[in-house]
PDB file of N, CA and C in Angstrom:
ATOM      1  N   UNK A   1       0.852  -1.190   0.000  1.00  0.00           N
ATOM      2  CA  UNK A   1       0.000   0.000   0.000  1.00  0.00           C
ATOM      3  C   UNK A   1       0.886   1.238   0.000  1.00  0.00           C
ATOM      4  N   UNK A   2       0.794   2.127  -0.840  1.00  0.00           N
ATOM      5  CA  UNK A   2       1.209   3.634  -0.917  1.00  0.00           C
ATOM      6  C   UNK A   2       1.198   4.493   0.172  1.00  0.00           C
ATOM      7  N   UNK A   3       2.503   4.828   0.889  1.00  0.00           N
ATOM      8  CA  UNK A   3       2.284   5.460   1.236  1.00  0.00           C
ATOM      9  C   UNK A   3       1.730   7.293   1.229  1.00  0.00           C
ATOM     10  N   UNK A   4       0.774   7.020   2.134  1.00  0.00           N
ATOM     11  CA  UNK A   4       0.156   8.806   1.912  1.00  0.00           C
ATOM     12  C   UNK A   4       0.755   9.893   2.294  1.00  0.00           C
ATOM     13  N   UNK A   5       1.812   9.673   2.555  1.00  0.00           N
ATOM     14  CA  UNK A   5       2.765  10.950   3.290  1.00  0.00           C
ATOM     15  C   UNK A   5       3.664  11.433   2.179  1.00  0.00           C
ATOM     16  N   UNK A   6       3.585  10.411   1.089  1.00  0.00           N
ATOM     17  CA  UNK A   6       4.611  10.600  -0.326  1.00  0.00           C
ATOM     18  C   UNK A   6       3.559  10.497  -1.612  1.00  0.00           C
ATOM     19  N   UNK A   7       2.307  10.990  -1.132  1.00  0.00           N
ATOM     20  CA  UNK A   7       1.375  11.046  -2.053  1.00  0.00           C
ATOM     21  C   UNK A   7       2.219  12.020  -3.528  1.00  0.00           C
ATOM     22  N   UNK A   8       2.039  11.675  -4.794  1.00  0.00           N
ATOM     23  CA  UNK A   8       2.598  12.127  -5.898  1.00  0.00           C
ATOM     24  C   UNK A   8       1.370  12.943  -6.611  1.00  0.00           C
ATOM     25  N   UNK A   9       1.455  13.911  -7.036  1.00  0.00           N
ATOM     26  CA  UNK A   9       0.759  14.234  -8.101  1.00  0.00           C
ATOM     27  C   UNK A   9       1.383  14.398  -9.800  1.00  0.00           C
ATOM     28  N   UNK A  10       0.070  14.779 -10.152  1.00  0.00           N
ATOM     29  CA  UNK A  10       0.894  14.939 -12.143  1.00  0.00           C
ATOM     30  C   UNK A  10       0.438  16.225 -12.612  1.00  0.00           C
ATOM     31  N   UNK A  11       0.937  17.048 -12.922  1.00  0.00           N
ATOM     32  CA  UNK A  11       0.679  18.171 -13.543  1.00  0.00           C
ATOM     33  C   UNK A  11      -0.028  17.872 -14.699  1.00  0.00           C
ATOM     34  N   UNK A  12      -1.426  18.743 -14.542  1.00  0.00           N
ATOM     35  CA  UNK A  12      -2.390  18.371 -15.738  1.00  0.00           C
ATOM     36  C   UNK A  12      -2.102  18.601 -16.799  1.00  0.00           C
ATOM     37  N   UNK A  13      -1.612  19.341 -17.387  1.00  0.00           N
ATOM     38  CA  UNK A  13      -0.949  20.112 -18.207  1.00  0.00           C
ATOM     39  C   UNK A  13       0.350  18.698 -19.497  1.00  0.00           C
ATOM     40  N   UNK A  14       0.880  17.982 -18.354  1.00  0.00           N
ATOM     41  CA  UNK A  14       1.562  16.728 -18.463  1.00  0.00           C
ATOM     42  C   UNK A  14       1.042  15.699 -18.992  1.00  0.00           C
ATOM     43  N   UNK A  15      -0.400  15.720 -18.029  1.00  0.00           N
ATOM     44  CA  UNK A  15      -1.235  14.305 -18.124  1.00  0.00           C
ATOM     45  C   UNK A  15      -2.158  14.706 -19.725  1.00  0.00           C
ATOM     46  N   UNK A  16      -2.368  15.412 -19.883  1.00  0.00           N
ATOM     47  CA  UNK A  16      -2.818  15.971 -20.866  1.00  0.00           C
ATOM     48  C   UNK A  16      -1.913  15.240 -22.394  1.00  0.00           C
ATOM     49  N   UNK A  17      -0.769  15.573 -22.263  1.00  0.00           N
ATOM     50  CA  UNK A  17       0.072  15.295 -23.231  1.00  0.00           C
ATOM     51  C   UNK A  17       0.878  13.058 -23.400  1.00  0.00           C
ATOM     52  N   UNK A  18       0.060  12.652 -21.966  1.00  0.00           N
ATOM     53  CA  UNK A  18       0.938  11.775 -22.167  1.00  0.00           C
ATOM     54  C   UNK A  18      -0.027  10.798 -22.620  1.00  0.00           C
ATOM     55  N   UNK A  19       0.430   9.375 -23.142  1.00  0.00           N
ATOM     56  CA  UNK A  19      -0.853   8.489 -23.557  1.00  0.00           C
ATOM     57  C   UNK A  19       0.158   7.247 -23.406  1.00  0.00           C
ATOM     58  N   UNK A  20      -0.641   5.981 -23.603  1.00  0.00           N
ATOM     59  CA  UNK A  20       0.196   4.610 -23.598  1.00  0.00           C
ATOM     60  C   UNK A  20       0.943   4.560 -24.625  1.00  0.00           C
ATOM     61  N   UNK A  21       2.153   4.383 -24.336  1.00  0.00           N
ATOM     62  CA  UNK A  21       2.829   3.867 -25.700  1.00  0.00           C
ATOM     63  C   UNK A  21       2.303   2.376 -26.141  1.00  0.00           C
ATOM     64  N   UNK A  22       1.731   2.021 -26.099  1.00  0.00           N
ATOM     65  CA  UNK A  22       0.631   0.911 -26.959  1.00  0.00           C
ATOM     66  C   UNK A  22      -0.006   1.516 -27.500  1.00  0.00           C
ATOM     67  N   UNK A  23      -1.368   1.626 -27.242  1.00  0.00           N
ATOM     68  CA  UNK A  23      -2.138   2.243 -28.342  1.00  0.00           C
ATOM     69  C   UNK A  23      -2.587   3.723 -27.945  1.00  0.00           C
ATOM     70  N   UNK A  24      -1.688   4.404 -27.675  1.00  0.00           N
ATOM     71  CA  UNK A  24      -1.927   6.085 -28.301  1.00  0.00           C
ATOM     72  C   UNK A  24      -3.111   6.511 -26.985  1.00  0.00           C
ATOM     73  N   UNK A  25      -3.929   5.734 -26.675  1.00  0.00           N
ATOM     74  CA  UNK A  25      -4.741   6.854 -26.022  1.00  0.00           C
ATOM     75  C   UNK A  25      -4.280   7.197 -24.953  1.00  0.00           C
ATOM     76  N   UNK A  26      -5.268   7.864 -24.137  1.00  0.00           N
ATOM     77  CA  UNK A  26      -5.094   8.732 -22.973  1.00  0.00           C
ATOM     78  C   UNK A  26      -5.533   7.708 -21.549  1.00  0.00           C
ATOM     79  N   UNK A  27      -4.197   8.461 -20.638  1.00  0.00           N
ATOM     80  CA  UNK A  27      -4.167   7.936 -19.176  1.00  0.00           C
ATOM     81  C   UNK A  27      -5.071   8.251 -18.313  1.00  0.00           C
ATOM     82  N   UNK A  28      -5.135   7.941 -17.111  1.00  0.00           N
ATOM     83  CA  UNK A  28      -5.862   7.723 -16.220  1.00  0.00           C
ATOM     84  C   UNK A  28      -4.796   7.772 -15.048  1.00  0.00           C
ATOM     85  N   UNK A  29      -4.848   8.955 -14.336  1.00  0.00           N
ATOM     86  CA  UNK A  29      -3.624   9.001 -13.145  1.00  0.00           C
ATOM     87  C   UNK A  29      -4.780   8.478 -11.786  1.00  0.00           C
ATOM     88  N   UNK A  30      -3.751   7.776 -11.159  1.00  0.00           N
ATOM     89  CA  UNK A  30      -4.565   7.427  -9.625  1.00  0.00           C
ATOM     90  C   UNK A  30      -3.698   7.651  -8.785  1.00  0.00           C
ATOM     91  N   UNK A  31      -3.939   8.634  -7.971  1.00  0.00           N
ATOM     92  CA  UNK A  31      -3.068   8.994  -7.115  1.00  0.00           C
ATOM     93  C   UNK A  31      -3.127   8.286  -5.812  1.00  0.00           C
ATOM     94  N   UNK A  32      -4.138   7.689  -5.903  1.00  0.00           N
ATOM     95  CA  UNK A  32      -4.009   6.259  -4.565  1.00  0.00           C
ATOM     96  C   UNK A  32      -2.770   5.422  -4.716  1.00  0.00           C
ATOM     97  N   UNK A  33      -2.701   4.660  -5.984  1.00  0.00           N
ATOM     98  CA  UNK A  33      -1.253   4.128  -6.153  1.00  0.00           C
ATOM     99  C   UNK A  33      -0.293   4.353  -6.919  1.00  0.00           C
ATOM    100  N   UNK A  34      -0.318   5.043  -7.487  1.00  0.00           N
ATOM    101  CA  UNK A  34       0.590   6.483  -7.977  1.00  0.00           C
ATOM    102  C   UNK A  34       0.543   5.921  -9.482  1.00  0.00           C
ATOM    103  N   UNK A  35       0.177   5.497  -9.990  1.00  0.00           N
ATOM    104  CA  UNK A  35      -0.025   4.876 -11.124  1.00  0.00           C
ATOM    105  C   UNK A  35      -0.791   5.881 -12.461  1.00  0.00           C
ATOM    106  N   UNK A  36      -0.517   5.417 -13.750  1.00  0.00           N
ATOM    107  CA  UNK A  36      -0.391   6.237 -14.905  1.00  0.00           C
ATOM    108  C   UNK A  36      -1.678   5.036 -15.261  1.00  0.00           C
ATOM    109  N   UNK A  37      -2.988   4.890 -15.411  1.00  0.00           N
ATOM    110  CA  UNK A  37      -3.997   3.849 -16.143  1.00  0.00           C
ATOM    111  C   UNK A  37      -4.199   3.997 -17.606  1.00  0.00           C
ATOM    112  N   UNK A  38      -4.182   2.779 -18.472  1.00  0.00           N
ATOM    113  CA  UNK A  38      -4.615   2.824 -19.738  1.00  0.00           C
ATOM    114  C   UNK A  38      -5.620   2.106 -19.827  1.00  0.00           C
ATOM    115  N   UNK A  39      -6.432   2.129 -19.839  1.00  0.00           N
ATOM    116  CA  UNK A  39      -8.287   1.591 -19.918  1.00  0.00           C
ATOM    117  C   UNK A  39      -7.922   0.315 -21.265  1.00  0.00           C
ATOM    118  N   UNK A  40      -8.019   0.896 -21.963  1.00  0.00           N
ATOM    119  CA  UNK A  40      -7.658   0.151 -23.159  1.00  0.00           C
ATOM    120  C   UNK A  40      -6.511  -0.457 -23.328  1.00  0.00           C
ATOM    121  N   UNK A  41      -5.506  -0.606 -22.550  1.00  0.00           N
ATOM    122  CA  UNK A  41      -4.615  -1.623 -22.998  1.00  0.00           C
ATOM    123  C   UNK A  41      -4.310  -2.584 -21.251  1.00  0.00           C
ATOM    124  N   UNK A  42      -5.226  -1.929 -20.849  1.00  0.00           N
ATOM    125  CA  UNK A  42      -5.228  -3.090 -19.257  1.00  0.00           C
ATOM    126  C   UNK A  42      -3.986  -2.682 -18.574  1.00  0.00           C
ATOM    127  N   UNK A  43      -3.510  -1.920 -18.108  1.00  0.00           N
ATOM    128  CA  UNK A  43      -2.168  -1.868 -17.936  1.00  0.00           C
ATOM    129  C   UNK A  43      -1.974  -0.288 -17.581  1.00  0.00           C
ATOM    130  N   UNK A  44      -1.314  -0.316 -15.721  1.00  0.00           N
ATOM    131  CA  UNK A  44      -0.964   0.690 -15.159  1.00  0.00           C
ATOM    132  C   UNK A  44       0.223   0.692 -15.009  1.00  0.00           C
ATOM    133  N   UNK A  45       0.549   2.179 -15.651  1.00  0.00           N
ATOM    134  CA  UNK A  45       2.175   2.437 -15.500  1.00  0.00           C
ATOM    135  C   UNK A  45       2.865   2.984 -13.673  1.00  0.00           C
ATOM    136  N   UNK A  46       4.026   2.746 -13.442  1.00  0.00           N
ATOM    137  CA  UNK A  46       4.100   3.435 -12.315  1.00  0.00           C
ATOM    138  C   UNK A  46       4.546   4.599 -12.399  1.00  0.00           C
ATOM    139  N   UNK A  47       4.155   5.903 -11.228  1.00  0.00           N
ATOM    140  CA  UNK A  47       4.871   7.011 -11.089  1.00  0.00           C
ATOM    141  C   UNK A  47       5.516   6.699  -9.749  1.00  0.00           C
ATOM    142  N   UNK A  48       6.940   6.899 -10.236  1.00  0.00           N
ATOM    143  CA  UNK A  48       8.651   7.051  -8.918  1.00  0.00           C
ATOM    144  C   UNK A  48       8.832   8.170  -9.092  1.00  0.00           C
ATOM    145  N   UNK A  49       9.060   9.031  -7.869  1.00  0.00           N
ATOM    146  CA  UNK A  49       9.621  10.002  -7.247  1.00  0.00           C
ATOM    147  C   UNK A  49       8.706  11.171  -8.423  1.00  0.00           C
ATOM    148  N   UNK A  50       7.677  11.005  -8.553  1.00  0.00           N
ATOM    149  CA  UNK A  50       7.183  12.176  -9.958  1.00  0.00           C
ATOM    150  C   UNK A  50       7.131  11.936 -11.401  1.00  0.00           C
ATOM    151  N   UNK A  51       8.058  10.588 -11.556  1.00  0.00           N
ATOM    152  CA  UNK A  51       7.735  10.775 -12.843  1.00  0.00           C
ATOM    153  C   UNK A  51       7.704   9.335 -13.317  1.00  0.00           C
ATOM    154  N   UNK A  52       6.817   9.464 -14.195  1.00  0.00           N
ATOM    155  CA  UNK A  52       6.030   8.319 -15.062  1.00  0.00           C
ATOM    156  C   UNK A  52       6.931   7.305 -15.419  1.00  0.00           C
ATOM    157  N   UNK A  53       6.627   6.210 -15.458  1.00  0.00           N
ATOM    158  CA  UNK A  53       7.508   5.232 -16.011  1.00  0.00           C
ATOM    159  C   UNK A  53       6.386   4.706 -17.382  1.00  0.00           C
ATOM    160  N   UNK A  54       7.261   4.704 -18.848  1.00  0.00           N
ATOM    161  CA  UNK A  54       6.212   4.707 -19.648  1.00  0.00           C
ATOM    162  C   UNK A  54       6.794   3.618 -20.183  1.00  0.00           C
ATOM    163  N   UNK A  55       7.002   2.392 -19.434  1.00  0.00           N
ATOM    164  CA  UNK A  55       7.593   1.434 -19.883  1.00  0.00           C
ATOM    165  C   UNK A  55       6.703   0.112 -19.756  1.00  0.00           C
ATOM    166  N   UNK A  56       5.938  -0.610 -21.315  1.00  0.00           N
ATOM    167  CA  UNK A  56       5.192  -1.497 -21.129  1.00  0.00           C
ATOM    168  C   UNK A  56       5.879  -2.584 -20.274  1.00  0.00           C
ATOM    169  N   UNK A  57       7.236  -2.555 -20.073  1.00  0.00           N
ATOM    170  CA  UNK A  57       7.795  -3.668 -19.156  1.00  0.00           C
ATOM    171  C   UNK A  57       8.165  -3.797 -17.883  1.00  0.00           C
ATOM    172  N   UNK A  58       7.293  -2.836 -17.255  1.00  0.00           N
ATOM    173  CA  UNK A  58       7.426  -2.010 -16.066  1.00  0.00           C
ATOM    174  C   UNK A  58       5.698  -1.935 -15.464  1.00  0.00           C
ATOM    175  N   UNK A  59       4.930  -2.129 -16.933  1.00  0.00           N
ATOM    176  CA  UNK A  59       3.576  -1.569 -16.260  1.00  0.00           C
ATOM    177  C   UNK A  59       2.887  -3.013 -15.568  1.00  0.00           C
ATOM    178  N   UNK A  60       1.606  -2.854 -14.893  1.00  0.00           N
ATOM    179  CA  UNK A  60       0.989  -3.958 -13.971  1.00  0.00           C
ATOM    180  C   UNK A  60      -0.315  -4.194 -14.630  1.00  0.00           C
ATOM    181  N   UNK A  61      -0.450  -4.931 -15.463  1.00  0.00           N
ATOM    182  CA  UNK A  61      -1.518  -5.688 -16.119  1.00  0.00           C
ATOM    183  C   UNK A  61      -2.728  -5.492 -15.168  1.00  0.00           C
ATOM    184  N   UNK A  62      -3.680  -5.378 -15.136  1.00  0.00           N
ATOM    185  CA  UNK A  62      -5.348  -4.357 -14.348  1.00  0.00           C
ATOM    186  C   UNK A  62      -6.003  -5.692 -15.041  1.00  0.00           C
ATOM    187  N   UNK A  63      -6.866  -6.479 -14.203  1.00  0.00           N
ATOM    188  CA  UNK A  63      -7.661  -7.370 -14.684  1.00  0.00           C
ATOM    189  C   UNK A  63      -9.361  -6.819 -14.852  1.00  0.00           C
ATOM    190  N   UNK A  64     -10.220  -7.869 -15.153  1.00  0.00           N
ATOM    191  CA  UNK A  64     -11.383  -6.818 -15.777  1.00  0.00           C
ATOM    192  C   UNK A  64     -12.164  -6.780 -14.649  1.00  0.00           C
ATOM    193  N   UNK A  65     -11.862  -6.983 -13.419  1.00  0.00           N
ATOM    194  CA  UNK A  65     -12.931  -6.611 -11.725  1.00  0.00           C
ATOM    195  C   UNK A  65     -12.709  -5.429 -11.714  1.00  0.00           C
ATOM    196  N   UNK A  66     -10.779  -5.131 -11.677  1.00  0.00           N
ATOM    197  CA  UNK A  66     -10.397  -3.775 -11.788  1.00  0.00           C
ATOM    198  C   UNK A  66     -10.632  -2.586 -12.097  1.00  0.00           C
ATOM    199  N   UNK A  67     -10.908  -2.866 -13.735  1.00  0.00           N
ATOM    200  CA  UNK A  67     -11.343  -2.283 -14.878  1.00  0.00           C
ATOM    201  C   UNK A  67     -12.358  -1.441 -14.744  1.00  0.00           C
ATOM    202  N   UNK A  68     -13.564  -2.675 -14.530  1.00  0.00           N
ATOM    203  CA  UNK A  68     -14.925  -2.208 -13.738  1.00  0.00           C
ATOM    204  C   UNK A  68     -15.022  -1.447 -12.555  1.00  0.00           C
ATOM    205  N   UNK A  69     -14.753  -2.072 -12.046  1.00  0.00           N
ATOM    206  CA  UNK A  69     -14.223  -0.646 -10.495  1.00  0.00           C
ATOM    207  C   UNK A  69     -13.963   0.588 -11.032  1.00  0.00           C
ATOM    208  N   UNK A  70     -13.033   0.644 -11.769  1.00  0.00           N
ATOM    209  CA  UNK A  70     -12.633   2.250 -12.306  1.00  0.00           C
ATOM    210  C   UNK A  70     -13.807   3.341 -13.236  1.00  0.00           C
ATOM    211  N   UNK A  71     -14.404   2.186 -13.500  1.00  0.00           N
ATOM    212  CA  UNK A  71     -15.475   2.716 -14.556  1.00  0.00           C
ATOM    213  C   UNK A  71     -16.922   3.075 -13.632  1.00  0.00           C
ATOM    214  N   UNK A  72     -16.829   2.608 -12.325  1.00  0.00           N
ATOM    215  CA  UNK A  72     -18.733   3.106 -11.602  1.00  0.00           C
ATOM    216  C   UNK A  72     -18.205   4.203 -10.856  1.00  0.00           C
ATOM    217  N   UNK A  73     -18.803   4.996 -11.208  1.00  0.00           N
ATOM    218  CA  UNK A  73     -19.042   6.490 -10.823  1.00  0.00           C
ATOM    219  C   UNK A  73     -18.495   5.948  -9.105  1.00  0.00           C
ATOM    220  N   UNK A  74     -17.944   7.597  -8.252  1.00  0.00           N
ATOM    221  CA  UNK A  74     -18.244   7.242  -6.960  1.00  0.00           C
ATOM    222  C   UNK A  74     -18.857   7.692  -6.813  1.00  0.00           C
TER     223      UNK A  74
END
């Protein structure tokens, strides 16, 4: 579990510009586990010390309970 005392953010401005290097679309930042989300390619990137790791060999495969979770409104 993440700690909350080293909570990370992403400059929108950033998140705006970044997408999966798989298929092109747009992320999904969760600042619960500091993670970069790609909806469409199943697969959360990590953010260390601020900055994104945009490495499919690095990211954590999101199964489809997950998926769903992310998608119902809170």
């Amino acid at each position: 579990m993440p700690d909350p005392e080293r909570s990370i953010s992403i400059d929108t401005k950033l998140l705006e510009l970044l997408c999966c290097p798989l298929t092109k679309d747009g992320l999904i930042f969760d600042a619960d586990r500091s993670e970069l989300v790609s909806v469409s390619a199943k697969l959360a990137y990590p953010v260390r010390d601020g900055i994104p790791i945009m490495l499919p060999s690095e990211a954590r495969q999101i199964d489809e309970a997950e998926l769903q979770a992310r998608r119902m409104p809170k």
